[in-house]
Protein backbone atom coordinates (compact mmCIF):
# COMPACT_ATOMS: atom_id res chain seq x y z
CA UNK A 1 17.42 -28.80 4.77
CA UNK A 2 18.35 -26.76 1.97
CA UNK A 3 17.44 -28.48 -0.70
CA UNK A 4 13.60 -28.48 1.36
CA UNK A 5 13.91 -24.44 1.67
CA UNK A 6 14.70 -24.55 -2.30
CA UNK A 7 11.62 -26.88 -3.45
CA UNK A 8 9.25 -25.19 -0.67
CA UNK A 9 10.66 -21.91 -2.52
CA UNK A 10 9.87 -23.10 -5.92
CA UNK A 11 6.06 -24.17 -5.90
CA UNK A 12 5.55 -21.19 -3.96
CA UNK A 13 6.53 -19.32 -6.58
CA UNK A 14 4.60 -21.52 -8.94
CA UNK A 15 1.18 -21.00 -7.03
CA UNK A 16 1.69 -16.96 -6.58
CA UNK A 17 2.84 -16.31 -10.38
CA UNK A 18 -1.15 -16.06 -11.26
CA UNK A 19 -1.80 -13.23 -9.07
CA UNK A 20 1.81 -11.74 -9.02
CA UNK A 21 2.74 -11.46 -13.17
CA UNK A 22 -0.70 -9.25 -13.83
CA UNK A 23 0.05 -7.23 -10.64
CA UNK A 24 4.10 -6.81 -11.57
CA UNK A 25 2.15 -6.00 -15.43
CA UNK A 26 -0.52 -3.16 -14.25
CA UNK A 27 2.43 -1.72 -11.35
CA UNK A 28 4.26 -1.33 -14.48
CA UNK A 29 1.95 0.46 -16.54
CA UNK A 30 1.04 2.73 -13.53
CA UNK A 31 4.47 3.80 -12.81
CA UNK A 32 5.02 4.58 -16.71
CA UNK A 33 2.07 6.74 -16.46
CA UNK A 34 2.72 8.82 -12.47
CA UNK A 35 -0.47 10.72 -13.58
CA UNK A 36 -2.59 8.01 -12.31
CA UNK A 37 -0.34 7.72 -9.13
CA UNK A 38 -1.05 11.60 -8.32
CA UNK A 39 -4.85 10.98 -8.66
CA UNK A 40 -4.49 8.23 -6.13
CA UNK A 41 -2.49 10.20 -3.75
CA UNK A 42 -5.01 13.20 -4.33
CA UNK A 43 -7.91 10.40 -3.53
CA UNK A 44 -5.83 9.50 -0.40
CA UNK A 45 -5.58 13.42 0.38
CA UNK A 46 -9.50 14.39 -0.36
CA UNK A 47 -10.46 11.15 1.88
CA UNK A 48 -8.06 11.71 4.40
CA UNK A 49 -9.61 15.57 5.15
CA UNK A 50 -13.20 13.68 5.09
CA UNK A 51 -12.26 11.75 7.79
CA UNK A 52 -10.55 14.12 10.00
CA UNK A 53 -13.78 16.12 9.66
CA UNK A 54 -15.56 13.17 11.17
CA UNK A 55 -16.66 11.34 8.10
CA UNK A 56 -16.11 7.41 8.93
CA UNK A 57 -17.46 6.07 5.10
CA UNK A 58 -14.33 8.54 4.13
CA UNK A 59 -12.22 6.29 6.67
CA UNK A 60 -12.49 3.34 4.98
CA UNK A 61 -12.01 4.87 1.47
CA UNK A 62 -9.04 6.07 2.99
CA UNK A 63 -7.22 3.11 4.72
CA UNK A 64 -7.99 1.27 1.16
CA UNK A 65 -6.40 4.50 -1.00
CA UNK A 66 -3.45 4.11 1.57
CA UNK A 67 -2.79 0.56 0.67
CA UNK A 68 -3.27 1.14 -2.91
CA UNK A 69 -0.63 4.01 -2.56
CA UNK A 70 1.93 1.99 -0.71
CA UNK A 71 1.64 -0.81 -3.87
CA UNK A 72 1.47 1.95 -7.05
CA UNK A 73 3.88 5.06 -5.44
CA UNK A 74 7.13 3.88 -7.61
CA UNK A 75 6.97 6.80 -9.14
CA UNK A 76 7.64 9.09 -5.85
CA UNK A 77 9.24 6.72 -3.45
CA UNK A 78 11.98 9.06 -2.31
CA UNK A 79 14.90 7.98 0.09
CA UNK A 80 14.45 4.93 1.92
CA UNK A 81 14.55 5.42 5.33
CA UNK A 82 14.48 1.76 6.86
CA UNK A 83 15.85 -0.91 5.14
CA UNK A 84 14.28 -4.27 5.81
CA UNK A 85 15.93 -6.53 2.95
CA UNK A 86 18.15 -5.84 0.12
CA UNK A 87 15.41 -5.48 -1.74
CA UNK A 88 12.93 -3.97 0.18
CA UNK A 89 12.44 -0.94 2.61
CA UNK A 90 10.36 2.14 3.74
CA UNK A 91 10.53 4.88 2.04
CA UNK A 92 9.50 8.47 2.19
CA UNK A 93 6.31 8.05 0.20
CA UNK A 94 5.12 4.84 2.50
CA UNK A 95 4.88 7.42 5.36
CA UNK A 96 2.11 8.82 3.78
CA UNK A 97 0.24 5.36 3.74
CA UNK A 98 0.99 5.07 7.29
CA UNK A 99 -0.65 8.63 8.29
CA UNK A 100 -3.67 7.24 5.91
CA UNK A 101 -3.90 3.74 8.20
CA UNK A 102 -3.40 5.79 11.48
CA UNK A 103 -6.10 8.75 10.80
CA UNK A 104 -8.60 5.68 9.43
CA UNK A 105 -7.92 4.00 12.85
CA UNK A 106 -8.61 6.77 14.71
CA UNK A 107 -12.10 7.24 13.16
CA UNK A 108 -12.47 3.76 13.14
CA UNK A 109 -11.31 2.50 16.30
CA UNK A 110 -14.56 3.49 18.39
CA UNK A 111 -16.73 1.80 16.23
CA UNK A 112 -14.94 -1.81 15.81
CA UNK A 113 -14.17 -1.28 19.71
CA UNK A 114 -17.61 -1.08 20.78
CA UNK A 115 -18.78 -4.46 18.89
């Protein structure tokens, strides 16, 4: 069984390492530079007023700033405050994705309700 969980592991790893190496690449080059990670979180700010003034085009610009932030905030991460793995946990800045994904909701949630 382990040797199975070790193989399965392995050409998993071989079919994601063409989307994850340039991702690991351009998170690297983001968190070098946290300039660009402030004008995302600024994005995520100016959308997220939009849409609590009503603006549903500004919800969807803002649940897809929020995940952006959650991948590229390396540079502001903060404590972690739940840990899910030894490698991996919420942190302080991810909280500020989840406020973007629960205001876009909120606009949103009437309109993919009623269909």
């Amino acid at each position: 069984m382990g040797e199975l969980l070790s193989v399965v592991r392995r050409v998993g790893g071989l079919l994601l390492r063409p989307v994850v190496v340039p991702f690991q690449i351009l998170r690297g080059e983001i968190n070098a530079v946290p300039v660009i990670a402030l004008g995302i979180l600024g994005a995520l700010v100016f959308f997220a007023v939009r849409t609590l003034r009503g603006d549903r085009t500004s919800a969807v610009f803002l649940a897809s700033f929020s995940t952006v932030w959650v991948l590229f905030n390396g540079p502001f991460e903060g404590p972690t405050l739940v840990v899910l793995s030894w490698s991996h946990g919420l942190t302080a800045a991810d909280m500020i994705s989840l406020a973007g994904f629960m205001i876009a909701g909120w606009r949103l949630a009437p309109v993919l309700v009623g269909r």
